[in-house]
Protein backbone atom coordinates (compact mmCIF):
# COMPACT_ATOMS: atom_id res chain seq x y z
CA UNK A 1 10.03 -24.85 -38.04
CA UNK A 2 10.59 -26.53 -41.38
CA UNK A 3 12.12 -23.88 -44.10
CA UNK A 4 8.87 -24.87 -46.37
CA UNK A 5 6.58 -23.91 -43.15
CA UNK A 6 8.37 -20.71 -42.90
CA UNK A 7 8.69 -20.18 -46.33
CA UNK A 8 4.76 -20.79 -46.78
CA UNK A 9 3.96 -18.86 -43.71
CA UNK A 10 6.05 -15.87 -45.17
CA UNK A 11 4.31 -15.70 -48.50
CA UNK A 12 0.63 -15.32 -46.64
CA UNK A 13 1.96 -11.80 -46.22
CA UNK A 14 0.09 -10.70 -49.38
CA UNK A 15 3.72 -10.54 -51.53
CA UNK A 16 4.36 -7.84 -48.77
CA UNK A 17 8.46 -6.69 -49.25
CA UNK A 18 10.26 -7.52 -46.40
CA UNK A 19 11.71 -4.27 -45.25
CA UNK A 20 15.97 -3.99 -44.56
CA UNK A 21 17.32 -4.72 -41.26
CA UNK A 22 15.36 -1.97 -38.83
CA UNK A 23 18.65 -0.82 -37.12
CA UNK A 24 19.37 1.08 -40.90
CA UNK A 25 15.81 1.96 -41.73
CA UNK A 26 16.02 5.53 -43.08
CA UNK A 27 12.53 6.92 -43.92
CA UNK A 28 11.15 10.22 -44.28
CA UNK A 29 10.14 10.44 -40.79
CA UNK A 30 12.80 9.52 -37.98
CA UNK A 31 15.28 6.73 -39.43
CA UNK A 32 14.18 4.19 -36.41
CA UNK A 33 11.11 2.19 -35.96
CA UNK A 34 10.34 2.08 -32.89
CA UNK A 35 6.55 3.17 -31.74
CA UNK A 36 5.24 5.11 -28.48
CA UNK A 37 2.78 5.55 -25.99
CA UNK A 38 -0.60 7.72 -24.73
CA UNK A 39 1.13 9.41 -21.75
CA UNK A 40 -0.44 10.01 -18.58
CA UNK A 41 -0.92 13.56 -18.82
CA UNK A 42 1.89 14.57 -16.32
CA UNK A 43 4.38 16.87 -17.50
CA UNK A 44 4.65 20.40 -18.09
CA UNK A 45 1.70 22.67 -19.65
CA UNK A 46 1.14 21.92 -23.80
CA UNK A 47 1.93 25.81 -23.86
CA UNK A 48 3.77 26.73 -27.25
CA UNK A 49 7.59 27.34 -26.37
CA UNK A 50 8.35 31.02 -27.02
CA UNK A 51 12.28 29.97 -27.28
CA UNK A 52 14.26 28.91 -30.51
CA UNK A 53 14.74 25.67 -30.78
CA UNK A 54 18.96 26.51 -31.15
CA UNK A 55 18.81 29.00 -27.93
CA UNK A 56 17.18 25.70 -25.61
CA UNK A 57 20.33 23.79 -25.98
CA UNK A 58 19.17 20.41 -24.49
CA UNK A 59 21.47 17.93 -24.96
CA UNK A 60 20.14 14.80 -25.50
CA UNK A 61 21.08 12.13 -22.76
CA UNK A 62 22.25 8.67 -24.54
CA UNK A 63 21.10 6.92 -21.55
CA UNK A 64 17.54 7.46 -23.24
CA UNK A 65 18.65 6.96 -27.29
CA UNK A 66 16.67 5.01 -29.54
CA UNK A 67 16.98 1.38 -29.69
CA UNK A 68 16.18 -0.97 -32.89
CA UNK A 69 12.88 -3.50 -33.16
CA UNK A 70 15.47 -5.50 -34.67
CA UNK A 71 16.45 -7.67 -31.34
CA UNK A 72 12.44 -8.14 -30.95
CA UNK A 73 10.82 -9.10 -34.06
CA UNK A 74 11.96 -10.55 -36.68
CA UNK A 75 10.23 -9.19 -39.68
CA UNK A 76 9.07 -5.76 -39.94
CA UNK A 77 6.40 -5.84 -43.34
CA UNK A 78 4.11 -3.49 -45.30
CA UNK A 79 0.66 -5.75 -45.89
CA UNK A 80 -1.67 -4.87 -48.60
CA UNK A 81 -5.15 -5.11 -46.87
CA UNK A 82 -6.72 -4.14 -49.90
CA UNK A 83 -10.67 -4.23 -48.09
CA UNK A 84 -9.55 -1.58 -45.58
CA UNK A 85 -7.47 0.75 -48.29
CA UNK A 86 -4.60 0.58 -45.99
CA UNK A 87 -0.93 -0.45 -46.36
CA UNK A 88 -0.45 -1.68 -42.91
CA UNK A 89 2.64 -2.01 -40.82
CA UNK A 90 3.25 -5.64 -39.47
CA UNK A 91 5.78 -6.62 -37.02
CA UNK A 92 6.36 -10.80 -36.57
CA UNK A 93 7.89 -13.20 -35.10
CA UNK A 94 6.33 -16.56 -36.28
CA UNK A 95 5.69 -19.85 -34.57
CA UNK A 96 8.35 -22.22 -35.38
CA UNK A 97 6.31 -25.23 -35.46
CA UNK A 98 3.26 -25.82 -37.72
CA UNK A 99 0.73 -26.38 -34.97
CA UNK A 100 1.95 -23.37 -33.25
CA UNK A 101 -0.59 -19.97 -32.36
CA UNK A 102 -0.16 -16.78 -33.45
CA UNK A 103 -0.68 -13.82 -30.75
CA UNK A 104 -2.22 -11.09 -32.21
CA UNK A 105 -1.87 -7.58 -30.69
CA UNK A 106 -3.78 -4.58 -30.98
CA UNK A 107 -1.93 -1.42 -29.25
CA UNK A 108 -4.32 1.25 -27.72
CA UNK A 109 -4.65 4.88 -29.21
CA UNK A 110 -2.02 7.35 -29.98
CA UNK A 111 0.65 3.89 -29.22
CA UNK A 112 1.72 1.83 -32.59
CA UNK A 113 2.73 -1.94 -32.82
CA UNK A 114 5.90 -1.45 -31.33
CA UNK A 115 4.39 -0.90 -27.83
CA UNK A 116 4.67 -4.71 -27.68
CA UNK A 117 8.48 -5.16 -29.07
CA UNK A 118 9.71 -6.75 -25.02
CA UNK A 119 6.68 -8.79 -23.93
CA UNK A 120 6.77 -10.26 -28.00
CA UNK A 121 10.23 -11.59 -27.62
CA UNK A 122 9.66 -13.08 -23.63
CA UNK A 123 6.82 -14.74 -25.19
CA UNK A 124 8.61 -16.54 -28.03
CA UNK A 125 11.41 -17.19 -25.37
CA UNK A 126 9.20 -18.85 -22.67
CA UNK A 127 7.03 -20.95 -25.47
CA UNK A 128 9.78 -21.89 -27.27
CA UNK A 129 8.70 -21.08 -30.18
CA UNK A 130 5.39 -22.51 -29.70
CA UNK A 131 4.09 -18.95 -29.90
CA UNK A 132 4.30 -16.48 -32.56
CA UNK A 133 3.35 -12.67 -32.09
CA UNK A 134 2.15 -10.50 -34.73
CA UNK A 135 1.87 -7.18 -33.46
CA UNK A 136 0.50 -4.28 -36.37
CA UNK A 137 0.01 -0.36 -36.59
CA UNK A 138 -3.48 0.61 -36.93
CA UNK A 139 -4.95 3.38 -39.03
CA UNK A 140 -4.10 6.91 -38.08
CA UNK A 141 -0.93 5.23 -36.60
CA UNK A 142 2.48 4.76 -37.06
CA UNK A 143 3.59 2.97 -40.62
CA UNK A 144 0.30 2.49 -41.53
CA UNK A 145 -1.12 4.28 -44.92
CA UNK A 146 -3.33 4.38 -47.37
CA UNK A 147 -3.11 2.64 -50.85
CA UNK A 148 -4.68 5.01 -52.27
CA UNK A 149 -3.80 8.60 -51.29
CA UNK A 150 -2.78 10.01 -47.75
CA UNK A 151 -4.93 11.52 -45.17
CA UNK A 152 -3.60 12.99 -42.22
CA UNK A 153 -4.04 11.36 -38.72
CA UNK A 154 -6.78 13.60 -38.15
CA UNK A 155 -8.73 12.92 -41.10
CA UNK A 156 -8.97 9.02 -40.12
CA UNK A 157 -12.01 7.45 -39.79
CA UNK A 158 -11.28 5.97 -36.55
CA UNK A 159 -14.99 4.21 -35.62
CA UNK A 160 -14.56 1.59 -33.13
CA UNK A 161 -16.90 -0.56 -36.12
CA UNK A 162 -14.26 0.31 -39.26
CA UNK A 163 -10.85 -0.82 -36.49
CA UNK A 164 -12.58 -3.98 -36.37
CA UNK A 165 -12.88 -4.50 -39.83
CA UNK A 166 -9.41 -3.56 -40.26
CA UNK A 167 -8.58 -6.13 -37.96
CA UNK A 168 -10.48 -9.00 -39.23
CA UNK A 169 -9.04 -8.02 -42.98
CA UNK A 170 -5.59 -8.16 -41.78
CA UNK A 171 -6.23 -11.43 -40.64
CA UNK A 172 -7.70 -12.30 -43.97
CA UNK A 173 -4.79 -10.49 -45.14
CA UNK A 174 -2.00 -12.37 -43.74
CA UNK A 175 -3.73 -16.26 -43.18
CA UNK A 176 -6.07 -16.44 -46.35
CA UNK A 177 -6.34 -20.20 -45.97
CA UNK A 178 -8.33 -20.87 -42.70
CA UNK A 179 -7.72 -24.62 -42.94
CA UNK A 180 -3.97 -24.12 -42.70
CA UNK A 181 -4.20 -20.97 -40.67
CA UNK A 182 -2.50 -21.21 -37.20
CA UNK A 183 -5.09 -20.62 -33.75
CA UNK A 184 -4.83 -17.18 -32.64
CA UNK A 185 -5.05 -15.98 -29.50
CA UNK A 186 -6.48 -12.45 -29.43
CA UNK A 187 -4.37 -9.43 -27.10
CA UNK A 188 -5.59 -5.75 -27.33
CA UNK A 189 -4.74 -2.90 -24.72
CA UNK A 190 -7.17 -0.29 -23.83
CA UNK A 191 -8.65 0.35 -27.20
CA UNK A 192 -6.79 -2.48 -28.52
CA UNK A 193 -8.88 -4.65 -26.52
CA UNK A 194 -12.22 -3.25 -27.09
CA UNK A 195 -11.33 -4.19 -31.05
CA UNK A 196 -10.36 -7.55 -30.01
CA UNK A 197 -13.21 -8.26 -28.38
CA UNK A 198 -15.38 -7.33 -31.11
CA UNK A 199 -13.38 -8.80 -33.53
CA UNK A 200 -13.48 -12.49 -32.11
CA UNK A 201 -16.78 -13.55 -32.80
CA UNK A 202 -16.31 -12.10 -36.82
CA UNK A 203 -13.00 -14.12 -37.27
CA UNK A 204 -15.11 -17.27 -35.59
CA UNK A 205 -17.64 -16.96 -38.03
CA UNK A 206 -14.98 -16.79 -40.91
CA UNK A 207 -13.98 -20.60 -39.38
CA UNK A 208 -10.54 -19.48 -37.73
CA UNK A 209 -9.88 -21.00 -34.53
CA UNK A 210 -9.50 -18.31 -31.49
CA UNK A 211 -8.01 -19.67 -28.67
CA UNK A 212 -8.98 -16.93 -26.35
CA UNK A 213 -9.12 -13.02 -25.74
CA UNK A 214 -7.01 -11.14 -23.82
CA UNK A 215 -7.85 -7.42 -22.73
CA UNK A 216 -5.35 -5.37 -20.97
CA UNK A 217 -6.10 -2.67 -18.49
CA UNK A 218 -9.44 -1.27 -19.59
CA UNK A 219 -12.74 -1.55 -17.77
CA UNK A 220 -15.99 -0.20 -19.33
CA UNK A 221 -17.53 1.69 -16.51
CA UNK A 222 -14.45 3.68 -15.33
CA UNK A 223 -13.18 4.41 -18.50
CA UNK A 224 -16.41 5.88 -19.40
CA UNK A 225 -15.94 7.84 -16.39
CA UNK A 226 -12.44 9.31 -16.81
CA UNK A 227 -12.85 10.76 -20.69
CA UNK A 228 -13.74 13.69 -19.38
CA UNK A 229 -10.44 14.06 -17.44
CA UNK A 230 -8.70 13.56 -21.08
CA UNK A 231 -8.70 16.85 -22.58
CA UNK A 232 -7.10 17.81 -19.03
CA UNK A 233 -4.63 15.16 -19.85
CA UNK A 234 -3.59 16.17 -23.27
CA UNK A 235 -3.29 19.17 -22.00
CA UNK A 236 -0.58 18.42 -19.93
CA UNK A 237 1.55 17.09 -22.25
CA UNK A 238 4.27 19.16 -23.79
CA UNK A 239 4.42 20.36 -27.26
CA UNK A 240 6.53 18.48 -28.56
CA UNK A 241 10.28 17.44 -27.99
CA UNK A 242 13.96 18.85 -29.29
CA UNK A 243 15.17 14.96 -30.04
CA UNK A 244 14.34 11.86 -29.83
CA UNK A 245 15.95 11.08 -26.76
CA UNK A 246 14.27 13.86 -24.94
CA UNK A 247 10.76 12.11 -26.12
CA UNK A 248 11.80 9.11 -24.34
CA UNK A 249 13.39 10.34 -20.97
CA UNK A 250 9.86 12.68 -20.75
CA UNK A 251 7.76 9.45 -20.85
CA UNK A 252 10.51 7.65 -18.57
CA UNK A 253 10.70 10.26 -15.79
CA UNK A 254 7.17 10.82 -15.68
CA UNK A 255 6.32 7.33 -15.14
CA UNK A 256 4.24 7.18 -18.26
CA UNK A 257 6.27 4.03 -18.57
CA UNK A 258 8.16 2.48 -15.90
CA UNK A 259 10.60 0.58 -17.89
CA UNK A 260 13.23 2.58 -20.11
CA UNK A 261 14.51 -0.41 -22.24
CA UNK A 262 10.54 -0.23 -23.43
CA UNK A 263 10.34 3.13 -23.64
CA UNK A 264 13.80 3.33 -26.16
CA UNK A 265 12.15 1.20 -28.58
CA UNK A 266 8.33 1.90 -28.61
CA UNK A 267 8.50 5.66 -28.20
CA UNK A 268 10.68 7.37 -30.85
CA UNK A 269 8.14 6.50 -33.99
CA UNK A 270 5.17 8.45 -31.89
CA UNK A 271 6.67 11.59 -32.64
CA UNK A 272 7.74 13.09 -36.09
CA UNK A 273 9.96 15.66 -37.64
CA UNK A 274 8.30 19.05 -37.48
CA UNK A 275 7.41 20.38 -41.54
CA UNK A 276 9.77 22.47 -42.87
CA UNK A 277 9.44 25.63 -42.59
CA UNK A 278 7.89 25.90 -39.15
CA UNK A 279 8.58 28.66 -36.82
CA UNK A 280 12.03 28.35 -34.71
CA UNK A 281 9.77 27.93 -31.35
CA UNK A 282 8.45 25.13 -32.83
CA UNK A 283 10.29 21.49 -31.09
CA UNK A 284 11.86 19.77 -33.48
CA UNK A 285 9.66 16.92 -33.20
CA UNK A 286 5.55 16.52 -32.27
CA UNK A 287 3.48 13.96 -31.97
CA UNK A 288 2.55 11.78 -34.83
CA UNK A 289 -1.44 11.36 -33.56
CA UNK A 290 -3.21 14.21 -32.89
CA UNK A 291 -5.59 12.22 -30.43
CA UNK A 292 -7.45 15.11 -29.16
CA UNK A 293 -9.15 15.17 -33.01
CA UNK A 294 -10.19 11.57 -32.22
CA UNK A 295 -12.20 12.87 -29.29
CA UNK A 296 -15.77 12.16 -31.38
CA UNK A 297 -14.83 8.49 -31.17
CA UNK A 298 -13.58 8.36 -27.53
CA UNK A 299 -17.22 6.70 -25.87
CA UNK A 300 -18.16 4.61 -28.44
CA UNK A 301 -14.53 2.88 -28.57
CA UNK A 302 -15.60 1.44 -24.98
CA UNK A 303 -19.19 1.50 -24.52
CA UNK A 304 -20.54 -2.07 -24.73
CA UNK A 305 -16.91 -3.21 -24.05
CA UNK A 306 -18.22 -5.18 -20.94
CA UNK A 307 -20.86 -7.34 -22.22
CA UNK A 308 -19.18 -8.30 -25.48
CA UNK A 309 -16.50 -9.21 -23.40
CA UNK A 310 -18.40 -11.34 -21.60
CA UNK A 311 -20.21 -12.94 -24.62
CA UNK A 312 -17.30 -13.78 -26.46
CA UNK A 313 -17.70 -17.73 -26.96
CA UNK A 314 -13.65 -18.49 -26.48
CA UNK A 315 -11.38 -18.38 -23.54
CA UNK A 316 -11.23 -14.58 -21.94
CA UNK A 317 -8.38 -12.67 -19.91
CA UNK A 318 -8.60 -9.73 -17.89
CA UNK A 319 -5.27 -8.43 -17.28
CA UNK A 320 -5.13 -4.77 -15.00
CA UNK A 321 -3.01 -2.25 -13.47
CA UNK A 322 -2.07 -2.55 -9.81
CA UNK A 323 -5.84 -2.80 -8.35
CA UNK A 324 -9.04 -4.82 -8.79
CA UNK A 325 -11.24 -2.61 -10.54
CA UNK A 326 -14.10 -4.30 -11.91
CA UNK A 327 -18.01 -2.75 -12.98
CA UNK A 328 -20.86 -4.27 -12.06
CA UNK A 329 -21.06 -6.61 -14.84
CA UNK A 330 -17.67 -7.86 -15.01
CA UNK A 331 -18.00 -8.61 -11.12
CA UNK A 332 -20.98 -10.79 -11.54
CA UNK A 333 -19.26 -12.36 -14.11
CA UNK A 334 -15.94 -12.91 -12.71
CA UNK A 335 -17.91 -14.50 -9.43
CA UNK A 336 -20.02 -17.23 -12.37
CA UNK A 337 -16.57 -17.91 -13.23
CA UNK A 338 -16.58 -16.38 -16.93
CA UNK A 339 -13.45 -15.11 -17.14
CA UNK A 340 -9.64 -15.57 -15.48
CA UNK A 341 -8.67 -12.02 -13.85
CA UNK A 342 -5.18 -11.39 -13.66
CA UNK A 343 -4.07 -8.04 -11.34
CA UNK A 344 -0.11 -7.25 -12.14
CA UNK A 345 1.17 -5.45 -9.06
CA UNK A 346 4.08 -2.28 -9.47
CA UNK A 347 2.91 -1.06 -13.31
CA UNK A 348 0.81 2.02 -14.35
CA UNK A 349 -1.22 1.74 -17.25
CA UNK A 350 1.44 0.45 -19.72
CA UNK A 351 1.10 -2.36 -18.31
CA UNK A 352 2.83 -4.72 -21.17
CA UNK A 353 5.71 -1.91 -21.32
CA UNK A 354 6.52 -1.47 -17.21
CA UNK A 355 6.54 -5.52 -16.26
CA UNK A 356 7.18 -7.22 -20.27
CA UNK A 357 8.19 -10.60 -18.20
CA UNK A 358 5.61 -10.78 -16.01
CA UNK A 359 2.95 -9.89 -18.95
CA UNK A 360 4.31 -12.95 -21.23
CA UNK A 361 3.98 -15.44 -18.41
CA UNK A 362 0.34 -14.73 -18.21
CA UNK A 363 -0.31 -14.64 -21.72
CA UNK A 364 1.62 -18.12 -22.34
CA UNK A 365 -0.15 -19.61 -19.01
CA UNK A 366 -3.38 -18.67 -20.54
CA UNK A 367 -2.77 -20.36 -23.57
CA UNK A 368 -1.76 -23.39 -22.81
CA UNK A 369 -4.32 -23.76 -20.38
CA UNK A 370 -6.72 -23.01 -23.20
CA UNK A 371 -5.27 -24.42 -26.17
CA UNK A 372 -4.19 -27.87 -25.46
CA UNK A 373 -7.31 -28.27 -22.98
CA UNK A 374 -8.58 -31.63 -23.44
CA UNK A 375 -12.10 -32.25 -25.77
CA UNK A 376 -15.00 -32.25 -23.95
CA UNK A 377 -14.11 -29.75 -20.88
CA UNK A 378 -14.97 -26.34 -21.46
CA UNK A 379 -12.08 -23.78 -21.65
CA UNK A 380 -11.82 -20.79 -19.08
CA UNK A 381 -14.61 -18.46 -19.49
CA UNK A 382 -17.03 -21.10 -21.21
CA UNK A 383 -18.97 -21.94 -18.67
């Protein structure tokens, strides 16, 4: 892109500082900035360890060490969304040409921006450029703070109704000028995608141009049906973890994600330095979200999910995890043709972590099917 495009596209970030190269980001958390994920619940028992931390003597394996955002993004930002009261934490790659689309991605709970740092760069790759991703840490979540005064994780309002606000203020936020703004194509992964979907029709009405909505690995009906498995789940998880390292072989060898590159950069930034002055049992590092506190919010993040999906006037995606699993309504409305289906074979339910490649070809197929379609015939899921 032109240096004044870039220049001009830079300075919608609401005079945001950039931040310095993420491979030497020291902060008082961890010194890296990479996110992590909502395990599976497999693991051993979240039983308080009885041993001091110096008597486990776990040496951390550098197969599993931390690796930098930096090869994935490039800009990591602090935005002012001033609406929302939050200082949120942007990571982007923009489109290189004027005309180009913005991807943006919403990560699901207890996971941060980061969760999409491998399937962001295959998709700038494969467009060339066409495509840029801007990928963000929601409230309660990793960078992401208030302007005014801190609350803890488990103080955050985290209403399915206030994430979507957030969302549509970022946008705001970051592309104030709707004529000039680029078309964005909406991607959101379990709770991610419930926002997205109920953000779409908000941002229409403020006159951007959505290209389509993409919703990764969450069904209505059977998610619905699982939250009661979830305390089981969190459950299982351990404590915490003695390094950074051991955080990210856990998720690795219990196939919470399937692909350790992924794992090296999302997971280190969803666990934090235990406070001073904490017991010597205590791991020297435990997880930045406390979901089970967001428990209150847990069936109204996905109720509805189904039929707003289905509503949304733009293009829609379905993307899942190994198997067909559709309710009711989303069968009757893949068979009316409403929406393209996509089932990735060989990942669990990271599904944009485990298979990154295989992820960005379906996003970029969707969008240029659906972006460039020609006027007058209806885009996938408009009929």
């Amino acid at each position: 892109m032109s240096d004044l495009y870039r220049s001009a596209l830079q300075a919608r970030f609401a005079k945001a500082p950039q931040l310095p190269p993420l491979p030497g980001e020291e902060d008082e958390e961890d010194g890296r900035d990479s996110l992590g994920s909502l395990p599976s619940g497999m693991g051993p028992p979240a039983v308080p360890s009885r041993t001091p931390r110096a008597a486990r003597k776990h040496t951390p394996n550098p197969s599993f060490s931390p690796i930098s955002a930096s090869g994935y993004f490039e800009q990591a930002m602090q935005v002012a969304v001033t609406p929302s009261d939050l200082d949120v934490r942007v990571y982007y790659s923009a489109p290189k040409f004027e005309d180009g689309t913005v991807i943006i991605c919403h990560h699901g709970a207890g996971y941060s921006g980061l969760t999409f740092a491998c399937m962001a760069k295959e998709i700038t790759d494969m467009s060339k450029g066409e495509c840029g991703v801007l990928s963000y840490d929601c409230r309660g979540h990793g960078k992401t703070k208030h302007l005014n005064g801190e609350k803890s994780s488990a103080e955050e309002n985290l209403d399915v109704d206030v994430l979507t606000e957030d969302l549509v203020h970022l946008v705001q936020a970051v592309f104030p000028d709707v004529q000039t703004a680029p078309s964005l194509l909406l991607v959101g992964h379990s709770l991610g995608g419930s926002v997205c979907v109920r953000a779409c029709p908000t941002l229409q009405q403020h006159s951007y141009r959505i290209t389509g909505v993409a919703v990764i690995d969450v069904v209505e009906e059977f998610t619905l049906e699982a939250l009661p498995l979830m305390h089981s789940l969190l459950n299982a998880r351990p404590e915490g973890f003695d390094s950074l390292e051991e955080a990210v072989e856990w998720h690795v060898k219990t196939k919470t994600i399937h692909n350790p590159p992924s794992a090296r950069v999302s997971i280190p930034s969803i666990v934090v330095p235990a406070p001073e002055g904490s017991p010597p049992s205590t791991p020297a590092y435990l997880w930045r979200t406390p979901l089970r506190s967001t428990a209150p919010y847990w069936t109204s993040w996905f109720t509805g999910l189904s039929s707003k999906f289905l509503a949304a006037r733009t293009a829609r995606l379905l993307i899942l995890a190994g198997t067909e699993r559709l309710d009711r309504e989303l069968m009757i409305g893949q068979m009316q043709g409403k929406f393209q289906l996509v089932v990735i074979p060989g990942v669990g339910h990271m599904v944009h972590e485990d298979d990154p490649t295989r992820m960005a070809e379906t996003l970029v197929e969707f969008w240029r099917r659906n972006e460039r379609v020609v006027f007058g015939v209806k885009k996938v899921g408009e009929l």
